[in-house]
Structure formats: structure tokens, C-alpha cells
PDB file of N, CA and C in Angstrom:
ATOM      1  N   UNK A   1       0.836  -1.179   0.000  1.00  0.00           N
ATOM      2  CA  UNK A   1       0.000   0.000   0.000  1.00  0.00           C
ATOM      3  C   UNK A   1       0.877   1.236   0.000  1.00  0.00           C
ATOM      4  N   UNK A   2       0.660   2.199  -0.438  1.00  0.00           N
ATOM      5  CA  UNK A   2       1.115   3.348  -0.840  1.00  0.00           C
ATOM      6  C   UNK A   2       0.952   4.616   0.039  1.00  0.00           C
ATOM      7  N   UNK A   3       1.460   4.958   0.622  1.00  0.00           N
ATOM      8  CA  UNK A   3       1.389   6.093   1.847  1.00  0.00           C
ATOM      9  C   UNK A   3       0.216   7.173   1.834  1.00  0.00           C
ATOM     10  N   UNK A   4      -0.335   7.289   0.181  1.00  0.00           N
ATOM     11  CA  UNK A   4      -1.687   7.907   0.091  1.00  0.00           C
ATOM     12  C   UNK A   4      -2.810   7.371   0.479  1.00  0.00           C
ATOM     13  N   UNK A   5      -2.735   6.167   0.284  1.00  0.00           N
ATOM     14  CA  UNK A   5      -3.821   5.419   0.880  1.00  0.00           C
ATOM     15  C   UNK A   5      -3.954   4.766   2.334  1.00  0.00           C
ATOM     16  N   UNK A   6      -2.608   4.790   2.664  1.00  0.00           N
ATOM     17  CA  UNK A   6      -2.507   4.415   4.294  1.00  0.00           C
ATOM     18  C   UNK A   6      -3.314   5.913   5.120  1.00  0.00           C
ATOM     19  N   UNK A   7      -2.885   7.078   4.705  1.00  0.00           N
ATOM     20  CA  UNK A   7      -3.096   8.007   4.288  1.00  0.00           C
ATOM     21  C   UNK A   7      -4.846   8.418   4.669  1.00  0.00           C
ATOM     22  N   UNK A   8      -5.159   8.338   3.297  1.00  0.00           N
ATOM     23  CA  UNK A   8      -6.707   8.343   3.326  1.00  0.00           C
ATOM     24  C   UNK A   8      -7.160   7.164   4.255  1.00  0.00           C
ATOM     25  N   UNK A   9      -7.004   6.048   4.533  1.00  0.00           N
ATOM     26  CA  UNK A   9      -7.420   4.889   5.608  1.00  0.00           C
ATOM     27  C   UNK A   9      -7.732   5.961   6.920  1.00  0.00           C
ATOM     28  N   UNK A  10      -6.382   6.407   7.374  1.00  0.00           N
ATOM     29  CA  UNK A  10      -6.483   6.857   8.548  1.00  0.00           C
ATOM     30  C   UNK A  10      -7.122   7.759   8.561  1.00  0.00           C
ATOM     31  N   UNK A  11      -7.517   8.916   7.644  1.00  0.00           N
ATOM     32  CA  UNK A  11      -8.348   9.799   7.869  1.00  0.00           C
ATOM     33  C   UNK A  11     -10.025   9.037   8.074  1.00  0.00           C
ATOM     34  N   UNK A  12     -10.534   8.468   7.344  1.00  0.00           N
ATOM     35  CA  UNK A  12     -11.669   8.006   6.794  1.00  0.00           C
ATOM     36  C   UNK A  12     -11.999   7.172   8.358  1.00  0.00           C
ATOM     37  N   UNK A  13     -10.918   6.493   8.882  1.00  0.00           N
ATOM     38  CA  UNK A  13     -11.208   5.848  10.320  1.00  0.00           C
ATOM     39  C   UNK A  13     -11.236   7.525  11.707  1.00  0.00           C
ATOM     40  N   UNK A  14     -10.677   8.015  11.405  1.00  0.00           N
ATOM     41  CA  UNK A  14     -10.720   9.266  11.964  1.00  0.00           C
ATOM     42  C   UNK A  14     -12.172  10.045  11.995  1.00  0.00           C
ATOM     43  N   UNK A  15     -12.638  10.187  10.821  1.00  0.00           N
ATOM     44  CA  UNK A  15     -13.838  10.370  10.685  1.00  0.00           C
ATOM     45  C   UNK A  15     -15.086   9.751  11.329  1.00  0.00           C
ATOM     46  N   UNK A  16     -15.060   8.840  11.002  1.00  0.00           N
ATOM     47  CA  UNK A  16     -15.360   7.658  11.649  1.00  0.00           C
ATOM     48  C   UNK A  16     -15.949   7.717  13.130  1.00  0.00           C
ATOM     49  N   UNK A  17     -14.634   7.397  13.445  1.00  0.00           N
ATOM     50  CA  UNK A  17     -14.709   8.242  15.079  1.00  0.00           C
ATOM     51  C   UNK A  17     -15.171   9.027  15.410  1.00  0.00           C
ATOM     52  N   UNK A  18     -14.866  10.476  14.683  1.00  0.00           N
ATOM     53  CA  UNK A  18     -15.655  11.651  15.140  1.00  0.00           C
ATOM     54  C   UNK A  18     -16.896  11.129  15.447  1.00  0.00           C
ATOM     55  N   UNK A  19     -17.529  10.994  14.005  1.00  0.00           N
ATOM     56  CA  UNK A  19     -18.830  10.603  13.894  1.00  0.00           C
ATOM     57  C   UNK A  19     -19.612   9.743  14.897  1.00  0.00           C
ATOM     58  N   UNK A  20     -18.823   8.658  15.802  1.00  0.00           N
ATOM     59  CA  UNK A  20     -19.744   7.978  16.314  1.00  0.00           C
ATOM     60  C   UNK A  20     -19.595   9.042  17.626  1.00  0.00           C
ATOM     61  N   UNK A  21     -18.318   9.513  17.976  1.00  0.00           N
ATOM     62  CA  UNK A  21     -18.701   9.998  19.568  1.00  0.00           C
ATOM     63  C   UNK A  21     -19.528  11.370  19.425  1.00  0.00           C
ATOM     64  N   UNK A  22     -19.722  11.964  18.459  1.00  0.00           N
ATOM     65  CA  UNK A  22     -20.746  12.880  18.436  1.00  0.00           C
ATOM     66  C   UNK A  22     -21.825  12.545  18.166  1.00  0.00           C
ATOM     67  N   UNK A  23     -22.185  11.410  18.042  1.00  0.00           N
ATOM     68  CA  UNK A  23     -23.310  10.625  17.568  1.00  0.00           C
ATOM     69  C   UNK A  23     -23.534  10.068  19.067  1.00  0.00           C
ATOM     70  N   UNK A  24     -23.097   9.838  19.897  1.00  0.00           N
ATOM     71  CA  UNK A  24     -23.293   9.719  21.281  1.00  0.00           C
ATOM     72  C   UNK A  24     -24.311  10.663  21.599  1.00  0.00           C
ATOM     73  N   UNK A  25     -23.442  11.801  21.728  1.00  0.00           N
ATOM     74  CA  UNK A  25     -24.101  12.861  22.655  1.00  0.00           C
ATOM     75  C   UNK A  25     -24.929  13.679  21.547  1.00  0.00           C
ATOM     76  N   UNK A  26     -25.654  13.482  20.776  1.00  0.00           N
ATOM     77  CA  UNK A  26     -26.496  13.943  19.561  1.00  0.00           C
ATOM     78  C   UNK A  26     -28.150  13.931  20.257  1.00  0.00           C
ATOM     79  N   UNK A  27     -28.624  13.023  21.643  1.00  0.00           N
ATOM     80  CA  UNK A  27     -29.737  13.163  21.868  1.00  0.00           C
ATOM     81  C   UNK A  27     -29.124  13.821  23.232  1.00  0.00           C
ATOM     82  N   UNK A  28     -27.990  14.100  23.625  1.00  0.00           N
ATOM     83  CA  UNK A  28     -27.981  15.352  24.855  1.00  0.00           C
ATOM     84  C   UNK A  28     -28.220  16.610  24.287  1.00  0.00           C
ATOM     85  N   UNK A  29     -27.206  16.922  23.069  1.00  0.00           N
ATOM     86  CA  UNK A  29     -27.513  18.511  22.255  1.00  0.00           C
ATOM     87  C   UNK A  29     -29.169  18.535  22.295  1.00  0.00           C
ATOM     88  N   UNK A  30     -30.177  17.087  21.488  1.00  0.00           N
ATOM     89  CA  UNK A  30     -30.949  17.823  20.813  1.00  0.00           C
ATOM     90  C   UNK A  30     -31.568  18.394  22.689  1.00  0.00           C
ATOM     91  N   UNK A  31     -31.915  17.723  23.229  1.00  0.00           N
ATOM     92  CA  UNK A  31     -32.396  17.833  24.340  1.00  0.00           C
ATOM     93  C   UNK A  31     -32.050  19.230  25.180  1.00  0.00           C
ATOM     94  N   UNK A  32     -31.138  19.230  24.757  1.00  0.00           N
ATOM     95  CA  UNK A  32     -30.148  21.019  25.633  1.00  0.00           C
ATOM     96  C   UNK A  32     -30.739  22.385  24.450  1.00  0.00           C
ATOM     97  N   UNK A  33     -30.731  21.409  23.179  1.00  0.00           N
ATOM     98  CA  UNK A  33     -31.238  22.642  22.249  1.00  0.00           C
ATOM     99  C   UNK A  33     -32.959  23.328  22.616  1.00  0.00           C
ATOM    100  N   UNK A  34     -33.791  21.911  22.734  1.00  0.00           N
ATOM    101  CA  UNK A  34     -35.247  22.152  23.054  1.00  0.00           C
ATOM    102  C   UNK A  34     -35.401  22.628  24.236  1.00  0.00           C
ATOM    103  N   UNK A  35     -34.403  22.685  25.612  1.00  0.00           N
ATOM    104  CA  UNK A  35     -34.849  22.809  26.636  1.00  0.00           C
ATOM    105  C   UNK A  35     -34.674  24.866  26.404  1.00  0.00           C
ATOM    106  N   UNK A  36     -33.844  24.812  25.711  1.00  0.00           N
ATOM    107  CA  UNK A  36     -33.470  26.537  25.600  1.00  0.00           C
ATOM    108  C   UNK A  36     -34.787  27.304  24.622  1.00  0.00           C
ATOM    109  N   UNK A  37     -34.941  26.493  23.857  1.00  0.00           N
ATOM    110  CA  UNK A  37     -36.036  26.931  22.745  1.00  0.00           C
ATOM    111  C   UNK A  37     -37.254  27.020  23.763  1.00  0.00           C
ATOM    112  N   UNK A  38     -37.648  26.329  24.814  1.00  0.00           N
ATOM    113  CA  UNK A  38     -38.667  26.141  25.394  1.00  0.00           C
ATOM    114  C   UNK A  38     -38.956  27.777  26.536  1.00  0.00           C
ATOM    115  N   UNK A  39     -37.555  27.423  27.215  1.00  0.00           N
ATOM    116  CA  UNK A  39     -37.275  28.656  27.838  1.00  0.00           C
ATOM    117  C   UNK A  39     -37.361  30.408  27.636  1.00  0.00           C
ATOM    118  N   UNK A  40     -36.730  30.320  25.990  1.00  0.00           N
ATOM    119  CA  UNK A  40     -36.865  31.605  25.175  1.00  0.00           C
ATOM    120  C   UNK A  40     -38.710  31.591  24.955  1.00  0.00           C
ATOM    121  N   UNK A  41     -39.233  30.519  24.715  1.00  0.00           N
ATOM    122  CA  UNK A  41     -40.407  30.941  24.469  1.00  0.00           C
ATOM    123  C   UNK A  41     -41.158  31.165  26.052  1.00  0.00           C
ATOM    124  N   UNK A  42     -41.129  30.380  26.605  1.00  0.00           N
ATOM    125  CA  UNK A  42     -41.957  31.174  28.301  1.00  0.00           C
ATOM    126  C   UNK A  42     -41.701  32.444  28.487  1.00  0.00           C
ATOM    127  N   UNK A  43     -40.487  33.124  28.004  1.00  0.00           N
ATOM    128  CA  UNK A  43     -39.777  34.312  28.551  1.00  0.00           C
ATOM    129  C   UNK A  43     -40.273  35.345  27.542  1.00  0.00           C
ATOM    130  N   UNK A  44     -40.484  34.641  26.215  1.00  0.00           N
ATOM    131  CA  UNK A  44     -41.288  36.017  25.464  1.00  0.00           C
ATOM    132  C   UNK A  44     -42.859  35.924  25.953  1.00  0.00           C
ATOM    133  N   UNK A  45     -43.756  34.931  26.150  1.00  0.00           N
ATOM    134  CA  UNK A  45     -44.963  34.887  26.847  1.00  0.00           C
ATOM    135  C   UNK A  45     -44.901  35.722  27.749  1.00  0.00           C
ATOM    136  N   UNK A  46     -44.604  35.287  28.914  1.00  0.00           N
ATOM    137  CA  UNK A  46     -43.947  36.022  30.385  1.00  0.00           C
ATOM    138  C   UNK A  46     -43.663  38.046  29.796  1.00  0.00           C
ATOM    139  N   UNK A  47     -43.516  38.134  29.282  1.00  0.00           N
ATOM    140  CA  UNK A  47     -43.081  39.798  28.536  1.00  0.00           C
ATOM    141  C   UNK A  47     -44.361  40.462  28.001  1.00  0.00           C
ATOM    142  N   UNK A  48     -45.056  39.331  27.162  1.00  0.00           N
ATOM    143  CA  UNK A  48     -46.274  40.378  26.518  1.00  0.00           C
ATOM    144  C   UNK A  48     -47.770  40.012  27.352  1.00  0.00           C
ATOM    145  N   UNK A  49     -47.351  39.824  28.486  1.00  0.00           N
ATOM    146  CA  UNK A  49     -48.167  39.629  29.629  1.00  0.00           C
ATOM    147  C   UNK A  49     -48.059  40.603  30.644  1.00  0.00           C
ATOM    148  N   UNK A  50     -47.345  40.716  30.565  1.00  0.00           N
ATOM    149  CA  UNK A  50     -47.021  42.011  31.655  1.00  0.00           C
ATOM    150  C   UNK A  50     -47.216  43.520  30.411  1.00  0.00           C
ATOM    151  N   UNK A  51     -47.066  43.478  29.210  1.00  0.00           N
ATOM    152  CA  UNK A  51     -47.493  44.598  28.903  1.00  0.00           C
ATOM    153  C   UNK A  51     -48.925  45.352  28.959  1.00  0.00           C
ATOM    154  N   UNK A  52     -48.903  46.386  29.514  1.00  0.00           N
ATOM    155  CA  UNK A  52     -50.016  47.714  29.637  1.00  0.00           C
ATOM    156  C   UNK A  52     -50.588  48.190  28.606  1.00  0.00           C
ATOM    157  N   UNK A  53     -51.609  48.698  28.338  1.00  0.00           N
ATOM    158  CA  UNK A  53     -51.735  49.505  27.657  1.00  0.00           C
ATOM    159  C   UNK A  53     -51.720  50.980  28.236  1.00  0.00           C
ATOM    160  N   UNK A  54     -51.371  52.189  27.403  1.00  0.00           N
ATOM    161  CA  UNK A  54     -50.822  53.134  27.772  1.00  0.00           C
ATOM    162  C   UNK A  54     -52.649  53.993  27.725  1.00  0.00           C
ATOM    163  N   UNK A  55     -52.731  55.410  28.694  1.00  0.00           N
ATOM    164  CA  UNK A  55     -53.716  56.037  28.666  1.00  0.00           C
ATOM    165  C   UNK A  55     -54.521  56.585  27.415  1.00  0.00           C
ATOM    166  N   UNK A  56     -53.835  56.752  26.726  1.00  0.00           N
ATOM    167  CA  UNK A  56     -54.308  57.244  25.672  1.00  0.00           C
ATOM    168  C   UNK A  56     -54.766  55.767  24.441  1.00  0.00           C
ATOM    169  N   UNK A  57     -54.583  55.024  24.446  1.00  0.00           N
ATOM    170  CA  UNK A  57     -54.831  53.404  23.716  1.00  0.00           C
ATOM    171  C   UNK A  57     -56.073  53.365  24.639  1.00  0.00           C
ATOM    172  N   UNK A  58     -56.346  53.567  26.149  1.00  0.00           N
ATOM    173  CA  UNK A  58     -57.695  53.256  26.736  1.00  0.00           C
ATOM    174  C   UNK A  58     -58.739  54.320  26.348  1.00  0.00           C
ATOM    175  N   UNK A  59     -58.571  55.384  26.297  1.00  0.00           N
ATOM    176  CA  UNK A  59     -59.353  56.554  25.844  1.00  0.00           C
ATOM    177  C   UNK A  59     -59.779  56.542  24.690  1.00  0.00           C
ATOM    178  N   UNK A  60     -58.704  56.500  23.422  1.00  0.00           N
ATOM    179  CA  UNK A  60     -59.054  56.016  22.193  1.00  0.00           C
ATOM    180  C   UNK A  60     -60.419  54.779  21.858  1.00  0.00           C
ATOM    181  N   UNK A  61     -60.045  53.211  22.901  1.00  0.00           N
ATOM    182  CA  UNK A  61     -60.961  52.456  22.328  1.00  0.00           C
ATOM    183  C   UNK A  61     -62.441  52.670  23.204  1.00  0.00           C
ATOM    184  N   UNK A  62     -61.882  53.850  24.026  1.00  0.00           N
ATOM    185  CA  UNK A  62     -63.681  53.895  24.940  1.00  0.00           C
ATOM    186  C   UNK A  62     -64.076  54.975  24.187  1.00  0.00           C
ATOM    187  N   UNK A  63     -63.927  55.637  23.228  1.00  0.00           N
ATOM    188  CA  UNK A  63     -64.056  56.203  22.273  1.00  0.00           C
ATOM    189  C   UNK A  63     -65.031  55.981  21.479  1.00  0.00           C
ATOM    190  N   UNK A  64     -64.212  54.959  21.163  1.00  0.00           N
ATOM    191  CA  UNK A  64     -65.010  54.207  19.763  1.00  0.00           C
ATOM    192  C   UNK A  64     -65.765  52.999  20.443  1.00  0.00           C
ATOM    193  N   UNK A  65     -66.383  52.493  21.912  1.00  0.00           N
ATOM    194  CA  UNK A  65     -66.986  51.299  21.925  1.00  0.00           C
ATOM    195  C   UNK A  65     -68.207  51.921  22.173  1.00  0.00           C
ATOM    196  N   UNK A  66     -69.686  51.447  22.334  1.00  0.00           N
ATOM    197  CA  UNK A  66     -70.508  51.673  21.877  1.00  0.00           C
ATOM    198  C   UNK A  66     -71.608  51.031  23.382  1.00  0.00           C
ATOM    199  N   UNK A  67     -72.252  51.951  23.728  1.00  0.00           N
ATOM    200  CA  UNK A  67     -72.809  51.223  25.077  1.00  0.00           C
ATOM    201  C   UNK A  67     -74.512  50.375  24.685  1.00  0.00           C
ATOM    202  N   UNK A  68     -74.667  49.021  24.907  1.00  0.00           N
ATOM    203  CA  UNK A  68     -75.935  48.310  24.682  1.00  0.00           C
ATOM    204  C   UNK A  68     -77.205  49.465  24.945  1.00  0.00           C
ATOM    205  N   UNK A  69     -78.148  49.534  23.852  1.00  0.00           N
ATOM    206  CA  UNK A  69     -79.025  50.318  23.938  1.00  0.00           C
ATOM    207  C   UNK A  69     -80.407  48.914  24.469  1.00  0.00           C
ATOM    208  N   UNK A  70     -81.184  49.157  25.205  1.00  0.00           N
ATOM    209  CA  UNK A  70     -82.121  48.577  26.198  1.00  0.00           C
ATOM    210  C   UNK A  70     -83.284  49.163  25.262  1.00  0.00           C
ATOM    211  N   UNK A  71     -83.842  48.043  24.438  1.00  0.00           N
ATOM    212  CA  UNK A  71     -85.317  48.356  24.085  1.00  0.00           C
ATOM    213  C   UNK A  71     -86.365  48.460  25.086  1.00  0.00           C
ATOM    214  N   UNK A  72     -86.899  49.936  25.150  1.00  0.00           N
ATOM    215  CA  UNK A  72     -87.611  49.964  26.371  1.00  0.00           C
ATOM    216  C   UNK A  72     -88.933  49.154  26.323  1.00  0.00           C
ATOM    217  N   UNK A  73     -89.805  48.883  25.101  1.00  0.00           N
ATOM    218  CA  UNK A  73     -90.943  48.021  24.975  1.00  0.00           C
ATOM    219  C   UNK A  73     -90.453  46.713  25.138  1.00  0.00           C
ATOM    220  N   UNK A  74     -89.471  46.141  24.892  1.00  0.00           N
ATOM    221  CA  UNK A  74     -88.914  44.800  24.890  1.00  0.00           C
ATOM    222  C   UNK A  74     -89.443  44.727  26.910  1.00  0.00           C
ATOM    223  N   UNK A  75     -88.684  45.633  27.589  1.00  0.00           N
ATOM    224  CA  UNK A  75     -88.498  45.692  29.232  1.00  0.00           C
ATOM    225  C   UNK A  75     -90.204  45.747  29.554  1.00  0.00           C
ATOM    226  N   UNK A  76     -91.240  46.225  29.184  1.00  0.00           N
ATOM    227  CA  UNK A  76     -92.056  46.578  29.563  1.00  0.00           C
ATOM    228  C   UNK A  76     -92.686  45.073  29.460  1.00  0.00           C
ATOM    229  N   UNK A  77     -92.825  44.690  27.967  1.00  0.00           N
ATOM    230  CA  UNK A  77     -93.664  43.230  27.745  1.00  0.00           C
ATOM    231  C   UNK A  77     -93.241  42.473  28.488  1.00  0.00           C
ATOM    232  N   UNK A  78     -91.255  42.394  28.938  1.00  0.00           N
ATOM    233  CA  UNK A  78     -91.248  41.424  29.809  1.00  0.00           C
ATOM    234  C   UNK A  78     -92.130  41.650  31.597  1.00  0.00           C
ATOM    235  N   UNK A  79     -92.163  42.160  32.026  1.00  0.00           N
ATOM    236  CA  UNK A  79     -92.804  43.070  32.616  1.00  0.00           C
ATOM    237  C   UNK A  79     -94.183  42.314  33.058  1.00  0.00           C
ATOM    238  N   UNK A  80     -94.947  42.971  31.784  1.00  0.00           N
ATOM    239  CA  UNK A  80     -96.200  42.286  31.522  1.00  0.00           C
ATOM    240  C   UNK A  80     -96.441  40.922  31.970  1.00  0.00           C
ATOM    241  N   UNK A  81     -95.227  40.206  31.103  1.00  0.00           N
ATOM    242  CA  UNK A  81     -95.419  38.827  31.134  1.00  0.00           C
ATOM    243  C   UNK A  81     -95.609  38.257  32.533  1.00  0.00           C
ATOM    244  N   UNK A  82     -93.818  39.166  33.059  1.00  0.00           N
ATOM    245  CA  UNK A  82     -94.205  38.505  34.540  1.00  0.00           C
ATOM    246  C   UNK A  82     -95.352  38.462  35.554  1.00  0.00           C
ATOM    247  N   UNK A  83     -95.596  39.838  35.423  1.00  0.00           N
ATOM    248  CA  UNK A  83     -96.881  40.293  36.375  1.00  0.00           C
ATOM    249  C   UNK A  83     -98.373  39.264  35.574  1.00  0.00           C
ATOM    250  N   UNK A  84     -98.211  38.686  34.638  1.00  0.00           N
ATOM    251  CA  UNK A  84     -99.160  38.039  34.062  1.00  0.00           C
ATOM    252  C   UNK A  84     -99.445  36.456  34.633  1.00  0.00           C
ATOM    253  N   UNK A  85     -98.270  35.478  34.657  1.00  0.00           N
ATOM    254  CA  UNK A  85     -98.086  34.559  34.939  1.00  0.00           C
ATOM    255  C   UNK A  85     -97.331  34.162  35.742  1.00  0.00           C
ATOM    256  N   UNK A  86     -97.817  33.162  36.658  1.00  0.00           N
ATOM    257  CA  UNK A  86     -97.383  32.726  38.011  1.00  0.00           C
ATOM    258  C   UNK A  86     -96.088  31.914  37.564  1.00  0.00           C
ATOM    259  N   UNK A  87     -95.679  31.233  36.257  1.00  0.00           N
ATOM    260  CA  UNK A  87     -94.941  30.451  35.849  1.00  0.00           C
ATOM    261  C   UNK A  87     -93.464  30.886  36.111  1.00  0.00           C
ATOM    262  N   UNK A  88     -93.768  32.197  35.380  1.00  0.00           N
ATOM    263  CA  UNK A  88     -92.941  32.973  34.958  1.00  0.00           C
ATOM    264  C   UNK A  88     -92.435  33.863  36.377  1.00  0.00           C
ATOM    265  N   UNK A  89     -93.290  34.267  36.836  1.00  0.00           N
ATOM    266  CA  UNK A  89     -93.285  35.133  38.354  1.00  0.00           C
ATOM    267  C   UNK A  89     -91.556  33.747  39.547  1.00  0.00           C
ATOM    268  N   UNK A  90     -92.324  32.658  38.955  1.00  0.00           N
ATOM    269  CA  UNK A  90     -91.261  31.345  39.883  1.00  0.00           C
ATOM    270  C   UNK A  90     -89.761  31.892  38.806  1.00  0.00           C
ATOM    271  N   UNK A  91     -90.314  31.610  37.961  1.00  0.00           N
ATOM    272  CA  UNK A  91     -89.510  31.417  36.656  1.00  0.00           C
ATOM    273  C   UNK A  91     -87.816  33.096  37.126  1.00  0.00           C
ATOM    274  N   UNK A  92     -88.649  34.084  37.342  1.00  0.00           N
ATOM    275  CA  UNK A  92     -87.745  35.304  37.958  1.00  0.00           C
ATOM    276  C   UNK A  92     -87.145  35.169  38.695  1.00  0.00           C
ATOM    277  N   UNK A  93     -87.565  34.532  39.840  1.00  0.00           N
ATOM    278  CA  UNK A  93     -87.759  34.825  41.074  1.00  0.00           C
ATOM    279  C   UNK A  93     -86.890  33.728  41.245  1.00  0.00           C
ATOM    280  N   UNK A  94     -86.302  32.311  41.092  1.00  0.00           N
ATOM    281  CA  UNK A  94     -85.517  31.663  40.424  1.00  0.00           C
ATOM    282  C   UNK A  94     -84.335  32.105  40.357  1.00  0.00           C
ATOM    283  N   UNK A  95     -84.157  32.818  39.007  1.00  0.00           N
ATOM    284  CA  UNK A  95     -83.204  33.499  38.306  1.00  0.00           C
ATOM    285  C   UNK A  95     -82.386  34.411  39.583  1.00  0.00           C
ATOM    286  N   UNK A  96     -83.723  34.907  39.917  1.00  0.00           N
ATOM    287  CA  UNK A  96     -82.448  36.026  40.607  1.00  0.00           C
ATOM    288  C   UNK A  96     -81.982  35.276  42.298  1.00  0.00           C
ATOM    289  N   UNK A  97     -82.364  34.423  42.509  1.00  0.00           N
ATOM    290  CA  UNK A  97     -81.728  33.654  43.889  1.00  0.00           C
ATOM    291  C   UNK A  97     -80.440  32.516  43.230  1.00  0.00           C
ATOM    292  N   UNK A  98     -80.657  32.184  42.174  1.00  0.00           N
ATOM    293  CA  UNK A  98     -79.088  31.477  41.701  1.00  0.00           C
ATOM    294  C   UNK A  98     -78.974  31.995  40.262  1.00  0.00           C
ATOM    295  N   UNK A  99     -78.603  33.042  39.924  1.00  0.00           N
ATOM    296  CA  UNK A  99     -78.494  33.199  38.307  1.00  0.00           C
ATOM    297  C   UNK A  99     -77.355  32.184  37.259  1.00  0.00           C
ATOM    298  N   UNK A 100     -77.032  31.614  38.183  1.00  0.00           N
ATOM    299  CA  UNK A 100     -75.635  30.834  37.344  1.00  0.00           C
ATOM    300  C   UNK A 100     -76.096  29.206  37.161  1.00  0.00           C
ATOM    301  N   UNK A 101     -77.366  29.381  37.509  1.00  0.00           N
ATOM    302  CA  UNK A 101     -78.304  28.002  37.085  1.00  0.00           C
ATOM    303  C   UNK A 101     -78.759  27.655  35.722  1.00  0.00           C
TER     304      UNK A 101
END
């Protein structure tokens, strides 16, 4: 054999090597890589959680929001109804001792 190829042998077994002992520790990296990726992401969560909005962003959208208008005949018929029927009279009267029923 010829010193080029003794040569290339030893590199190619060299390689080799590399390859398997970094091939060892290939599920510690990935594991060290995800645990950091995981971290950077809690830490940007954690940031736009704590952001405020500033006085003027609250003024602006109470601005523009719009307060429920109460049909007053809608309030009256209900009204009616109740004072009409005993069903309905339970049926209120109900409602307002557990409303989350």
C-alpha cells in the first residue's frame, strides 16, 4: 500500500470516530437545544403579559366602543309577562336567587 492510501485509511477511520462519539451525545444537544427553545419561548410569553396599555390606547378604544341600547318596549312586555303569569313570576324569582343556574 502506498502512503496515500494508508493516508486516506487513517483519515476516513478518523472520521469515523468523530462521527460515532458525536453521535453519542447527539440526543444530549438535541435535548439542551429544546430545553433553551422552550425557555426563550416562556420568557417572550412572560413579557407580553405584563405589557399595559398606555392612557391614551384606553381613551381612544372607549371612544369608539358603543354602550348596549335597552329596548324599552322589549323591558315593559317582559314586565307584563311577569306580572301576568305565576310560571314565569317562579320562573324570575328563580333566576335572581341562583343566576348561574
Amino acid at each position: 500500500m502506498s502512503d496515500e492510501t494508508k493516508k486516506a485509511k487513517l483519515n476516513l477511520q478518523g472520521i469515523k470516530d468523530a462521527v460515532n462519539k458525536e453521535h453519542k451525545y447527539f440526543w444530549l444537544v438535541l435535548l439542551f437545544f429544546f430545553i433553551i427553545l422552550y425557555g426563550y419561548t416562556i420568557l417572550q410569553i412572560n413579557s407580553f403579559t405584563e405589557v399595559k396599555p398606555t392612557p391614551t390606547q384606553v381613551s381612544n378604544n372607549l371612544k369608539t366602543t358603543t354602550l348596549p341600547a335597552i329596548n324599552q318596549n322589549v323591558v315593559s312586555k317582559l314586565e307584563q309577562l311577569k306580572n301576568n303569569s305565576v310560571n314565569v313570576q317562579a320562573l324570575f324569582n328563580k333566576a335572581r336567587s341562583n343566576p348561574f343556574q
